[in-house]
PDB file of N, CA and C in Angstrom:
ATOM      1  N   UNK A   1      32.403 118.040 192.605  1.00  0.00           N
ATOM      2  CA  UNK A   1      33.168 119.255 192.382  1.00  0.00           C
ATOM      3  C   UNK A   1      33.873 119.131 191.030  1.00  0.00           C
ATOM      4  N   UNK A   2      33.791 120.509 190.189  1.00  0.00           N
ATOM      5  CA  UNK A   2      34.135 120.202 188.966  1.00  0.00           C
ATOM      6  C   UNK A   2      35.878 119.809 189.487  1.00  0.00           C
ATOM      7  N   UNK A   3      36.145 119.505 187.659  1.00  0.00           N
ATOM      8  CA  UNK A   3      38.094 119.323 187.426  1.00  0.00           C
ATOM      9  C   UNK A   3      38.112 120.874 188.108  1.00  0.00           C
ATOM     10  N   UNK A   4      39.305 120.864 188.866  1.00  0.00           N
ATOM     11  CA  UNK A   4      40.215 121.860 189.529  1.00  0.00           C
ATOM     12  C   UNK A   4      39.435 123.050 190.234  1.00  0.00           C
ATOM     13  N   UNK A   5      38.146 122.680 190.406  1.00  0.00           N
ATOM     14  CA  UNK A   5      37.777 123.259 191.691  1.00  0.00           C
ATOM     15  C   UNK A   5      36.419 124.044 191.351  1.00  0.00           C
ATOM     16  N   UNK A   6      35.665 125.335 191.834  1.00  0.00           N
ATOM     17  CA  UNK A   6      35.138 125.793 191.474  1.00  0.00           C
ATOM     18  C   UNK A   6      35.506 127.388 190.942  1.00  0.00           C
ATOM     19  N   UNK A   7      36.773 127.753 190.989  1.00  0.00           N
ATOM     20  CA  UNK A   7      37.575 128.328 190.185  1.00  0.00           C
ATOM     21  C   UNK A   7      37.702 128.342 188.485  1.00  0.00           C
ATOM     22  N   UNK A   8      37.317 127.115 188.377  1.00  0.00           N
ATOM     23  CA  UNK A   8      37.560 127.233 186.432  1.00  0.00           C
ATOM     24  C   UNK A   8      36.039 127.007 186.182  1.00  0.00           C
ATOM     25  N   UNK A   9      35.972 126.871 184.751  1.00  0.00           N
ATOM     26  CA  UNK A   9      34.847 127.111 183.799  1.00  0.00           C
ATOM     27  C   UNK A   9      35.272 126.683 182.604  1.00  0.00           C
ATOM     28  N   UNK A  10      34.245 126.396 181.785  1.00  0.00           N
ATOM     29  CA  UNK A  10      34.874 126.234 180.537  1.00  0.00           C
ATOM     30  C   UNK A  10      34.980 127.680 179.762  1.00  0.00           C
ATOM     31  N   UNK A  11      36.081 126.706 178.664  1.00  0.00           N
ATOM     32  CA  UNK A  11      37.219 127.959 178.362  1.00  0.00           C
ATOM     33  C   UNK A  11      36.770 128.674 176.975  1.00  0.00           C
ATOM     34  N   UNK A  12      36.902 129.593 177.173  1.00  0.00           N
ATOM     35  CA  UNK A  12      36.265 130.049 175.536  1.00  0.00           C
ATOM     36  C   UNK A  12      36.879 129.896 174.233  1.00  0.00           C
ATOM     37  N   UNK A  13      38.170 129.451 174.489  1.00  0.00           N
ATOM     38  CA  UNK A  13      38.977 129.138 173.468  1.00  0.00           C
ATOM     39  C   UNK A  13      39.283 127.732 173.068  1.00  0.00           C
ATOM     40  N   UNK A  14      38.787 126.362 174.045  1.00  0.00           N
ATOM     41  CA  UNK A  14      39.089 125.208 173.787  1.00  0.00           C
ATOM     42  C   UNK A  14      38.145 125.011 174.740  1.00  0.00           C
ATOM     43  N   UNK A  15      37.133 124.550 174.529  1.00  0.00           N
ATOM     44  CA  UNK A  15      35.896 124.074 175.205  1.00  0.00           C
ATOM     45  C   UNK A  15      36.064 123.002 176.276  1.00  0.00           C
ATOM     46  N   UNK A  16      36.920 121.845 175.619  1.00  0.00           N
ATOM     47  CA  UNK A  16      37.275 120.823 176.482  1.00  0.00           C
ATOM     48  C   UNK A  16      37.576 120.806 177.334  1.00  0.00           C
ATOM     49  N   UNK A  17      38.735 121.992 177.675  1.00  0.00           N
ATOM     50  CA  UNK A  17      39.200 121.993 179.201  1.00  0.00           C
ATOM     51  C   UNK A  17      38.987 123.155 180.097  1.00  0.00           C
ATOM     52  N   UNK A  18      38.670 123.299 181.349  1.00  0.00           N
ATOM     53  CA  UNK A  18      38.017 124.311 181.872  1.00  0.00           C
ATOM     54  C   UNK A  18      39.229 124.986 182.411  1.00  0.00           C
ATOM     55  N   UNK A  19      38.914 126.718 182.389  1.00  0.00           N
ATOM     56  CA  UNK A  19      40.177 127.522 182.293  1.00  0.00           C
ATOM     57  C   UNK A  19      39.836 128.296 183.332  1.00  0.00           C
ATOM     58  N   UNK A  20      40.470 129.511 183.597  1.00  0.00           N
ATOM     59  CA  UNK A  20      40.254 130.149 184.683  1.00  0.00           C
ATOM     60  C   UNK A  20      40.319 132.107 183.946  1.00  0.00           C
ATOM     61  N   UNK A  21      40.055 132.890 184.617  1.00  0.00           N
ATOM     62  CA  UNK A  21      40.429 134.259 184.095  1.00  0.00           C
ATOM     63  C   UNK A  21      40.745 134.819 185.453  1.00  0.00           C
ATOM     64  N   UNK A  22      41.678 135.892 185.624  1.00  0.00           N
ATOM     65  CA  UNK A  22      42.700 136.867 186.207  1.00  0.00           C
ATOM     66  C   UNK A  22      42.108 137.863 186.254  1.00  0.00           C
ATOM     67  N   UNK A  23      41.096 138.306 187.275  1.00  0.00           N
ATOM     68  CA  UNK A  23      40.570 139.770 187.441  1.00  0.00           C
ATOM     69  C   UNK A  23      41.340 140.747 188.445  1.00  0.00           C
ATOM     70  N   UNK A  24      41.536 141.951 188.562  1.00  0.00           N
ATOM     71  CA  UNK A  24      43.004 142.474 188.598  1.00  0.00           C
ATOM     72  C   UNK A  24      42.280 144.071 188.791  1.00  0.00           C
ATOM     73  N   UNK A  25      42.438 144.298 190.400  1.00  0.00           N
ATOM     74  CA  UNK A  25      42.413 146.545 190.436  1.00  0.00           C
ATOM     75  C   UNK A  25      43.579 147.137 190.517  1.00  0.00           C
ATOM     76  N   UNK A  26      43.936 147.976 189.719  1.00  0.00           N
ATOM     77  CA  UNK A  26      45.330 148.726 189.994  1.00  0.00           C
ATOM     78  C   UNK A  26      45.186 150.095 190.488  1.00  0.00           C
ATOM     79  N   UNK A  27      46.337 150.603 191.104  1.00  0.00           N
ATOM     80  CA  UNK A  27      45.553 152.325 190.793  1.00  0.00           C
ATOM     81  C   UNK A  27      46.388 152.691 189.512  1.00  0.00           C
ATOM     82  N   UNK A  28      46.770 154.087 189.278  1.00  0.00           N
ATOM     83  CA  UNK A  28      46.610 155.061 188.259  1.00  0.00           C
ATOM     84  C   UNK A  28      48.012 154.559 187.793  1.00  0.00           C
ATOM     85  N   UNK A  29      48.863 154.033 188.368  1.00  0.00           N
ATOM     86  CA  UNK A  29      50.490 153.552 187.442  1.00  0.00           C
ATOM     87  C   UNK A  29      50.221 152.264 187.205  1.00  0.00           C
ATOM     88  N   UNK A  30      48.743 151.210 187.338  1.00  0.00           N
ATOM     89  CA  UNK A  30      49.437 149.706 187.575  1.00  0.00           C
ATOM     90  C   UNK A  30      49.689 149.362 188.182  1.00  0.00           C
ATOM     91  N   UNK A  31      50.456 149.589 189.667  1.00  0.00           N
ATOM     92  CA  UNK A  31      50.344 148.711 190.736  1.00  0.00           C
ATOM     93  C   UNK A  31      48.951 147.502 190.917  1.00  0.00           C
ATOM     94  N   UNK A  32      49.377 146.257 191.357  1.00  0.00           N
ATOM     95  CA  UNK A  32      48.197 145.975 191.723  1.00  0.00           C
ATOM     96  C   UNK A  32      48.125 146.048 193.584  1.00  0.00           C
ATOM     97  N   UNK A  33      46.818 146.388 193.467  1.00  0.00           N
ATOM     98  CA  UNK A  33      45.922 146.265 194.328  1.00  0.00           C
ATOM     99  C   UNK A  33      44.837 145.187 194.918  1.00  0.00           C
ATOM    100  N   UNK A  34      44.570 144.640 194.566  1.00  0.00           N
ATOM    101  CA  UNK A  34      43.438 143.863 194.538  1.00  0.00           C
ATOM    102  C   UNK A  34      43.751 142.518 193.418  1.00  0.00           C
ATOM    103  N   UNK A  35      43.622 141.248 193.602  1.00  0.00           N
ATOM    104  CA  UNK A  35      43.837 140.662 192.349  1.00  0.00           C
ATOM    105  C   UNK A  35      42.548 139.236 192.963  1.00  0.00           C
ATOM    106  N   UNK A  36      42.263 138.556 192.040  1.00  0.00           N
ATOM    107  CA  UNK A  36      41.577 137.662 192.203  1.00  0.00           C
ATOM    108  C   UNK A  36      41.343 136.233 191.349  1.00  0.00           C
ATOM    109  N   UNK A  37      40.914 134.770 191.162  1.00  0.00           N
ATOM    110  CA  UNK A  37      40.771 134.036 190.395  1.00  0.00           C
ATOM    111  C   UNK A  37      39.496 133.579 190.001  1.00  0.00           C
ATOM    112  N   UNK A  38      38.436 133.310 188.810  1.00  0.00           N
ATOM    113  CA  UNK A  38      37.266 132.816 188.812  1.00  0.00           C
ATOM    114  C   UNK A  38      37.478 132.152 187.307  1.00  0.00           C
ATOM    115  N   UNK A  39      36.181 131.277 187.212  1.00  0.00           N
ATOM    116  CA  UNK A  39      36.293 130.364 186.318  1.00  0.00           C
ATOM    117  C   UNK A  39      35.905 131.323 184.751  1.00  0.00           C
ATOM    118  N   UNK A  40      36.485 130.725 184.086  1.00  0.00           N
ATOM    119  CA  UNK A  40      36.555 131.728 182.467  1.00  0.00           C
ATOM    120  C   UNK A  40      35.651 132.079 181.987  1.00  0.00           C
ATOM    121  N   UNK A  41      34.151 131.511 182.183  1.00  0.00           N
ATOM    122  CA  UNK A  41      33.152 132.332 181.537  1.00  0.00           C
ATOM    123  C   UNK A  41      32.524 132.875 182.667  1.00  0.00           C
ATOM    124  N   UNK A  42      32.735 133.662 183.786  1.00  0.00           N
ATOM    125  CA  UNK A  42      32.756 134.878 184.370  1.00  0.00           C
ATOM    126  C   UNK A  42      32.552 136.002 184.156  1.00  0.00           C
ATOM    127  N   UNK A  43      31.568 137.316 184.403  1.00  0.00           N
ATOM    128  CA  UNK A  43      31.613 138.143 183.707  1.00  0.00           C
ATOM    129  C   UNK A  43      32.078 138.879 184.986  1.00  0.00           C
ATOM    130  N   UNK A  44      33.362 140.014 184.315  1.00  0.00           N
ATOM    131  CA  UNK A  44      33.770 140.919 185.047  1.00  0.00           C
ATOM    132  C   UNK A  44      33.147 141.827 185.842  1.00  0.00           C
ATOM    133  N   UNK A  45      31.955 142.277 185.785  1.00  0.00           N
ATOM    134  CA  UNK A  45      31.267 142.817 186.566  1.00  0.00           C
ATOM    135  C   UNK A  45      30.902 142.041 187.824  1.00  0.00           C
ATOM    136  N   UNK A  46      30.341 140.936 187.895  1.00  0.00           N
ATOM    137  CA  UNK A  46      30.327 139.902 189.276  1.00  0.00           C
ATOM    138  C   UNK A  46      31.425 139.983 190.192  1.00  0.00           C
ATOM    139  N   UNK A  47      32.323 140.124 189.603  1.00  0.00           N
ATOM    140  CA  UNK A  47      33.794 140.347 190.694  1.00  0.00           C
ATOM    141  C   UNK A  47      34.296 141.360 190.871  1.00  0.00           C
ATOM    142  N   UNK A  48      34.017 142.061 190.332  1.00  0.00           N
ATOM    143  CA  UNK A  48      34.452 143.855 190.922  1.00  0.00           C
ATOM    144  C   UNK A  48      33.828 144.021 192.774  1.00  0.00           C
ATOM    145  N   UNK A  49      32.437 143.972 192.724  1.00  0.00           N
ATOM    146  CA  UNK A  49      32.562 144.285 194.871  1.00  0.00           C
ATOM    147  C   UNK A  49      33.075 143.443 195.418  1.00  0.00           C
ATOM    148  N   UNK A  50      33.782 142.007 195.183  1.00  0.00           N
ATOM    149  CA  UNK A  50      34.655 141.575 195.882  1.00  0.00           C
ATOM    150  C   UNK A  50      36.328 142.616 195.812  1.00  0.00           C
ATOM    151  N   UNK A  51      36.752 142.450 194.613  1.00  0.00           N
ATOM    152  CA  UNK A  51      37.978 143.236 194.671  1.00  0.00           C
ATOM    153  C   UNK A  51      38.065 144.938 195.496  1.00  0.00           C
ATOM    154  N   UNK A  52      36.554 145.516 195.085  1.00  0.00           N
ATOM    155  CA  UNK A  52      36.725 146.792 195.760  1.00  0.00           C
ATOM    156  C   UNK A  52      36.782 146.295 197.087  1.00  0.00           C
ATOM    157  N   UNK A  53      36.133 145.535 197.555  1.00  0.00           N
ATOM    158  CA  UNK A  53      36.075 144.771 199.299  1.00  0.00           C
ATOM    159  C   UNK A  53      37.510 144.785 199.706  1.00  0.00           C
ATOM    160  N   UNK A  54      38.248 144.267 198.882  1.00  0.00           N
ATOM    161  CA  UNK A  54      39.519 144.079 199.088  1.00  0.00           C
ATOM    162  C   UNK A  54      40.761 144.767 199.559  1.00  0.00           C
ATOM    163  N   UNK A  55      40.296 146.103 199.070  1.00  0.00           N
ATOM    164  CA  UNK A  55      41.514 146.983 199.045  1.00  0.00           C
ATOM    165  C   UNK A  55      40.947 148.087 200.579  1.00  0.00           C
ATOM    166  N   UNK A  56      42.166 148.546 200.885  1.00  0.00           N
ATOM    167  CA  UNK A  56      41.753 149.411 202.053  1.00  0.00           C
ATOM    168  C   UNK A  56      41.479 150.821 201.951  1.00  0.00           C
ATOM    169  N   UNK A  57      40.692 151.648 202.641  1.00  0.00           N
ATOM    170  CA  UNK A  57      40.566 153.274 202.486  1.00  0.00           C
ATOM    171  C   UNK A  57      41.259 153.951 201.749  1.00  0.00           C
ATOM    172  N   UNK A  58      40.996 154.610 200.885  1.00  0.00           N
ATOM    173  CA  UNK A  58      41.992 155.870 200.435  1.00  0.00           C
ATOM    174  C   UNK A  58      42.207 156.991 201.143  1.00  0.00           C
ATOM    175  N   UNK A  59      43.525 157.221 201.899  1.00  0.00           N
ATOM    176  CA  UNK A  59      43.517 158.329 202.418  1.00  0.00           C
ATOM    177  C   UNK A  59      44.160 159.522 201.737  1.00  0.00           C
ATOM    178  N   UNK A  60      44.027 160.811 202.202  1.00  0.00           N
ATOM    179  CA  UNK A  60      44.378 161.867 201.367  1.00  0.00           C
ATOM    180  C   UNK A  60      43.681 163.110 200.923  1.00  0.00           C
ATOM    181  N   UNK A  61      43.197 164.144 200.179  1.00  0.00           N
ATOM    182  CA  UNK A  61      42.759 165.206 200.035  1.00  0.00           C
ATOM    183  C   UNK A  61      41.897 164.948 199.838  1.00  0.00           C
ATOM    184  N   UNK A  62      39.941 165.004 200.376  1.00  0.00           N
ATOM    185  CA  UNK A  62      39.162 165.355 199.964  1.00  0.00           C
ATOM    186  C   UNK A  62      38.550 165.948 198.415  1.00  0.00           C
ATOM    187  N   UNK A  63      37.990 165.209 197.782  1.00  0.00           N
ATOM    188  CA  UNK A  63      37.682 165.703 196.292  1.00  0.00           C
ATOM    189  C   UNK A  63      37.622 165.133 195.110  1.00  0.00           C
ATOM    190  N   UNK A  64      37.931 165.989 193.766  1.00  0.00           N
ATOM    191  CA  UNK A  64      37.500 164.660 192.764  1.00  0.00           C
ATOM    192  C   UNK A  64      38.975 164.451 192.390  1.00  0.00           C
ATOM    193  N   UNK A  65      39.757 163.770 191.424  1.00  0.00           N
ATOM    194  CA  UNK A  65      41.076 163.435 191.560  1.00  0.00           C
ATOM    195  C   UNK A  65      41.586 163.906 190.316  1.00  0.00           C
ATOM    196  N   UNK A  66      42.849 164.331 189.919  1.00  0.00           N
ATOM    197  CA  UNK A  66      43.249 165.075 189.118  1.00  0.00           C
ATOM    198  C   UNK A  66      42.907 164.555 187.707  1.00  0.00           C
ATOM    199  N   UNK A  67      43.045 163.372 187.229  1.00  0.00           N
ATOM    200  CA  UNK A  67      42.470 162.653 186.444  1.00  0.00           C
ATOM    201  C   UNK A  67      42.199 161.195 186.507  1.00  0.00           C
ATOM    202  N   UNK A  68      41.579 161.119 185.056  1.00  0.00           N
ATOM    203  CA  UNK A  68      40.648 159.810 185.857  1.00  0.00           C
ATOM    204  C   UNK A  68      41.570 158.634 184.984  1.00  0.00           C
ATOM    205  N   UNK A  69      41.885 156.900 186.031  1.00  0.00           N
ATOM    206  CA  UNK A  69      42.611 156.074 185.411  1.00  0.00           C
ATOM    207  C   UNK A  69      41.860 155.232 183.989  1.00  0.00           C
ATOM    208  N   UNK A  70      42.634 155.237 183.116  1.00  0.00           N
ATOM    209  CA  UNK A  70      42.060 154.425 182.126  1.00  0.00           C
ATOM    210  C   UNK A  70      41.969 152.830 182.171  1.00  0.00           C
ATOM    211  N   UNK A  71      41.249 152.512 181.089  1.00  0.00           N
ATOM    212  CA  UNK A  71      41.472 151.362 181.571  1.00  0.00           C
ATOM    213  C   UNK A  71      42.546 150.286 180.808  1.00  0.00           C
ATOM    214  N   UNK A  72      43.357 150.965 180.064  1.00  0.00           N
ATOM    215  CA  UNK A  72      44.663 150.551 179.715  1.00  0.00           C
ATOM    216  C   UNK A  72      45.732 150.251 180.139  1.00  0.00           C
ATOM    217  N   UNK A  73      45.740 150.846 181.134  1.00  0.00           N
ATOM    218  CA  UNK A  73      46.345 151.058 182.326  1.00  0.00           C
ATOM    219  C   UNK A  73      46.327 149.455 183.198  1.00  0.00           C
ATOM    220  N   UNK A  74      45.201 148.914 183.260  1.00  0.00           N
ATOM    221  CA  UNK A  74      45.017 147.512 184.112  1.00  0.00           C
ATOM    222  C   UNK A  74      44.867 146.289 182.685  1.00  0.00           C
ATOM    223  N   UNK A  75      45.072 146.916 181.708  1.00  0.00           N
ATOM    224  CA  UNK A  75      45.278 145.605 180.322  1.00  0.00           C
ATOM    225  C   UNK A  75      46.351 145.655 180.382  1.00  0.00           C
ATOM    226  N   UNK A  76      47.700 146.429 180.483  1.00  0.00           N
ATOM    227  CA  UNK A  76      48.825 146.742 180.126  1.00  0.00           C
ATOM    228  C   UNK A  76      49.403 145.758 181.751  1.00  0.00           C
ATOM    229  N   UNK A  77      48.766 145.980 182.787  1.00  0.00           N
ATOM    230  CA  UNK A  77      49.412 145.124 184.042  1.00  0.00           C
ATOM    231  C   UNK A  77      49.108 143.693 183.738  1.00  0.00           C
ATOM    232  N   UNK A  78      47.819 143.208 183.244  1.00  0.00           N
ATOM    233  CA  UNK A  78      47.509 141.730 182.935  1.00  0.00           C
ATOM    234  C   UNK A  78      48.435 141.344 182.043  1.00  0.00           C
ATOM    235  N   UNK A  79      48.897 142.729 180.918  1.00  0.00           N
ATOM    236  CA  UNK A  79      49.986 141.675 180.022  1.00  0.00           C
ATOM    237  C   UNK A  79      51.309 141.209 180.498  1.00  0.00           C
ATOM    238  N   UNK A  80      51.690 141.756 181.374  1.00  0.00           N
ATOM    239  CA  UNK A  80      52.878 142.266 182.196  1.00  0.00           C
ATOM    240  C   UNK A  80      53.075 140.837 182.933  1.00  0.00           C
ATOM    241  N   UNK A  81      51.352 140.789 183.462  1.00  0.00           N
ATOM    242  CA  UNK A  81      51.735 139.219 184.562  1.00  0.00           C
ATOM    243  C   UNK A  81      51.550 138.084 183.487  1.00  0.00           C
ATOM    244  N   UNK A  82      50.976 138.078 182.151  1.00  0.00           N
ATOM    245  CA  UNK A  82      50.805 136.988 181.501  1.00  0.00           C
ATOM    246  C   UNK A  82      51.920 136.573 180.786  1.00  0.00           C
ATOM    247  N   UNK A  83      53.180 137.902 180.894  1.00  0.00           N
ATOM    248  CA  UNK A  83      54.211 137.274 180.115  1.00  0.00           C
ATOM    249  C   UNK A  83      55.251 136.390 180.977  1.00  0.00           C
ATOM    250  N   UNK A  84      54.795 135.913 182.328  1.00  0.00           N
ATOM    251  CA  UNK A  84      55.165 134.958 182.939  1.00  0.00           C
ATOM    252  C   UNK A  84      54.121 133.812 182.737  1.00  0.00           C
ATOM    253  N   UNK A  85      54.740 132.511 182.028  1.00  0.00           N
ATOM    254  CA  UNK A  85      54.256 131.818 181.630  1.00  0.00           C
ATOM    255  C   UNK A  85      53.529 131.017 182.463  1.00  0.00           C
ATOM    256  N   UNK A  86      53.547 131.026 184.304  1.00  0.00           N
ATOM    257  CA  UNK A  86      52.977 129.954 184.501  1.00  0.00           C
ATOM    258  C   UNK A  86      51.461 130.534 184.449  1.00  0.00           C
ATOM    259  N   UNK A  87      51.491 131.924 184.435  1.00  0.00           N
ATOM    260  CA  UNK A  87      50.042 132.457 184.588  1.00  0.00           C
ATOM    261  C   UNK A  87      49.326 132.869 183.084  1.00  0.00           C
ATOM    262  N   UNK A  88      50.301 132.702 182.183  1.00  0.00           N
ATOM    263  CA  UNK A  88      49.133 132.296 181.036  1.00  0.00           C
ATOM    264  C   UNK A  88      48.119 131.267 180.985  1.00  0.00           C
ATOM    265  N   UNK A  89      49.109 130.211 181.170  1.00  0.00           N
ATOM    266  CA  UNK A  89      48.005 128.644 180.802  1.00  0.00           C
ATOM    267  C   UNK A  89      47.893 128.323 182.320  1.00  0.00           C
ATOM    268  N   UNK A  90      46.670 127.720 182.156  1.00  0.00           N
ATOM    269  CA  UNK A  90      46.471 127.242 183.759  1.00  0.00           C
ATOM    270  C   UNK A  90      47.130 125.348 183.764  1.00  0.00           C
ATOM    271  N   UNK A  91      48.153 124.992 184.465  1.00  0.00           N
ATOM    272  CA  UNK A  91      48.737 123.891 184.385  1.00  0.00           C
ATOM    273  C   UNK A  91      48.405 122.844 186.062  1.00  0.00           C
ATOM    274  N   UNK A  92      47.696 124.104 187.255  1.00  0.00           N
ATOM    275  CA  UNK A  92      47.823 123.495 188.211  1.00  0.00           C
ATOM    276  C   UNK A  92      45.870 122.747 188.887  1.00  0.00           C
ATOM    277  N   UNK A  93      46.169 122.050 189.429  1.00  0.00           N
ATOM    278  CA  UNK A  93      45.170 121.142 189.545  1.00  0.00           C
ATOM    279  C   UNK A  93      43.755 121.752 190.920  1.00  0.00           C
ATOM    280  N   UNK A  94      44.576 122.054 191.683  1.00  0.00           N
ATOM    281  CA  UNK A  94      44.545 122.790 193.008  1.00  0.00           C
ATOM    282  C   UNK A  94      43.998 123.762 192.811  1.00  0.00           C
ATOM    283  N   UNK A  95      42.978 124.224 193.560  1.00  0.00           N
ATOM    284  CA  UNK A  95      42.520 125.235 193.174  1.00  0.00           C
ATOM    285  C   UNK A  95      42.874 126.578 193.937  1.00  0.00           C
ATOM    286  N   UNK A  96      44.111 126.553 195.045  1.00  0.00           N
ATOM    287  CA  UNK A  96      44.766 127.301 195.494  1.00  0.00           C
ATOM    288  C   UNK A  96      46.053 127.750 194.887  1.00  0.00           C
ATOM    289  N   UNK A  97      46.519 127.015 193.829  1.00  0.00           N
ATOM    290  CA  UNK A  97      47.887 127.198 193.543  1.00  0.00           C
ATOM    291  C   UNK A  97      47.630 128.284 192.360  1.00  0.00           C
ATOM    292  N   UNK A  98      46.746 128.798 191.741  1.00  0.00           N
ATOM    293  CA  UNK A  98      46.311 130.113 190.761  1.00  0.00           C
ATOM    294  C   UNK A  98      46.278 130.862 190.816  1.00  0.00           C
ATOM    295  N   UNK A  99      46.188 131.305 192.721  1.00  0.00           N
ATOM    296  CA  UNK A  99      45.851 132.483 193.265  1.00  0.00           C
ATOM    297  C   UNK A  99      47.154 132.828 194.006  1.00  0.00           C
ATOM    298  N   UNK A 100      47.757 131.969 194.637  1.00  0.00           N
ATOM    299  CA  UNK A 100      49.208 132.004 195.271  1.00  0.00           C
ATOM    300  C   UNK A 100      50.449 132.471 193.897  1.00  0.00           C
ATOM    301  N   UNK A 101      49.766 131.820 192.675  1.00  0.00           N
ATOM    302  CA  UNK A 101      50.994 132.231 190.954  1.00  0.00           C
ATOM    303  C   UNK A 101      51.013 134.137 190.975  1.00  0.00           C
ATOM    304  N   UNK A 102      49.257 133.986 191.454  1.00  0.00           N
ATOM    305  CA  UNK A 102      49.038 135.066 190.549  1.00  0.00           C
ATOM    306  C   UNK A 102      49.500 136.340 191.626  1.00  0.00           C
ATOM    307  N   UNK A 103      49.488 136.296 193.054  1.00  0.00           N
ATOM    308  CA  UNK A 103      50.511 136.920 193.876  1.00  0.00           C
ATOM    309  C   UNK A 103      51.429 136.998 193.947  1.00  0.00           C
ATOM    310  N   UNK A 104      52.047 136.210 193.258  1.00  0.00           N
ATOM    311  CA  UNK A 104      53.780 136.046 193.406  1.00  0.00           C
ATOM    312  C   UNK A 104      53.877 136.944 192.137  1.00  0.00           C
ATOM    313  N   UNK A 105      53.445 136.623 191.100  1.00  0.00           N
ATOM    314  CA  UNK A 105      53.364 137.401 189.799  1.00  0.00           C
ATOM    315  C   UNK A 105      53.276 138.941 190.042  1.00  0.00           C
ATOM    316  N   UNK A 106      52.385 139.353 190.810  1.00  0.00           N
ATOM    317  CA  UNK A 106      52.138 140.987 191.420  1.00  0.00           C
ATOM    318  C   UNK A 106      53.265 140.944 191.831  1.00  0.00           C
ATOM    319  N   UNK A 107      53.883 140.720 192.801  1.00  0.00           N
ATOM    320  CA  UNK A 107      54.950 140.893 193.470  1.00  0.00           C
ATOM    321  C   UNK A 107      55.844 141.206 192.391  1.00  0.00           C
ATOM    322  N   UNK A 108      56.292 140.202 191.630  1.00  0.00           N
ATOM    323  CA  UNK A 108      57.745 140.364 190.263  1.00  0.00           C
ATOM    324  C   UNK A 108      57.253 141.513 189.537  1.00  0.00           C
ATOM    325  N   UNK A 109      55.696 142.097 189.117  1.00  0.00           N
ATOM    326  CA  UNK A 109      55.384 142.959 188.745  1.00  0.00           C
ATOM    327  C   UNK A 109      56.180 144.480 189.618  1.00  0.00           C
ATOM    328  N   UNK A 110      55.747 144.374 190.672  1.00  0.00           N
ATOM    329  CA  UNK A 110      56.069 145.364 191.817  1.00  0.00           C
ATOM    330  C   UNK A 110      57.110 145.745 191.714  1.00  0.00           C
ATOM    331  N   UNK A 111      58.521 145.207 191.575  1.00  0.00           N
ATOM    332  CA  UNK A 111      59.827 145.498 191.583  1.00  0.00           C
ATOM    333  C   UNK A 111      60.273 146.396 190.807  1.00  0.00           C
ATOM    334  N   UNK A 112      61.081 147.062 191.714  1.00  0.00           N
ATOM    335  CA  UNK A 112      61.383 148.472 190.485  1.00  0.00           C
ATOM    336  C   UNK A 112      62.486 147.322 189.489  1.00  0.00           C
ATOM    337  N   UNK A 113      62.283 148.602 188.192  1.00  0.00           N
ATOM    338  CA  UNK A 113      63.035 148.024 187.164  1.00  0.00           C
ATOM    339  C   UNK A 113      64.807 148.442 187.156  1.00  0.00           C
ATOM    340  N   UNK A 114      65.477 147.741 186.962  1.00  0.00           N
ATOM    341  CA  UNK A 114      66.963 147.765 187.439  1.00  0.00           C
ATOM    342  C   UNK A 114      67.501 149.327 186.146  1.00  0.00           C
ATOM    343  N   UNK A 115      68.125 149.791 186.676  1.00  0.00           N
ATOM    344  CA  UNK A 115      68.868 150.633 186.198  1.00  0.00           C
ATOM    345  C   UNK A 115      69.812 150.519 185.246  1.00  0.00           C
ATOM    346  N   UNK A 116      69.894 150.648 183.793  1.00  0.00           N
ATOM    347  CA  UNK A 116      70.565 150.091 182.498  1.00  0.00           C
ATOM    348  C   UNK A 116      72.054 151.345 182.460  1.00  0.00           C
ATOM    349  N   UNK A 117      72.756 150.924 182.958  1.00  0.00           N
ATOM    350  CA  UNK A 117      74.351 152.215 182.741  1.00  0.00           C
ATOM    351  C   UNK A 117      74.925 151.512 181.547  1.00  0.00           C
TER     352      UNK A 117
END
């Protein structure tokens, strides 16, 4: 079994050490929905029918939806969780402790933002 599980890969930015990437569904504000861990040279398409797997029914009005989410919208949430540092660099060995960061991270994401008087 590779270093730190079958979660990482080598990294595209420093070859030597194998890294991981943060694939991530939000709906239309950013919330996340769905989040997941795979090794860095991963292509995002492979992990999308797991994440759609993930999330539950949409309920609500029949039809097409008022507009459609961009996808700026889910770069702007990845930056959000990467500016907590433990989920920039990958530091943990375990190959459970990436996926437990990266929930807790949604969560601090989640919180409304405090009110500035």
């Amino acid at each position: 079994m590779p270093f730190g599980g079958l979660q990482t890969g080598p990294s595209p930015a420093d070859r030597a050490r194998p890294g991981s990437k943060h694939h991530l569904l939000t709906d239309a504000t950013g919330v996340p929905l769905a989040v997941s861990v795979a090794g860095a040279k991963r292509n995002n398409v492979t992990q999308l029918l797991p994440l759609i797997d993930g999330v539950a029914a949409v309920t609500g009005n029949v039809g097409r939806p008022r507009q459609r989410a961009e996808r700026w919208i889910v770069e702007r949430t990845l930056a959000w969780l990467h500016n907590l540092r433990r989920l920039r660099t990958r530091y943990e060995r375990r190959p459970e402790l990436p996926l437990a960061f990266l929930r807790l991270g949604c969560a601090v994401v989640c919180q409304p933002m405090p009110a500035w008087d």
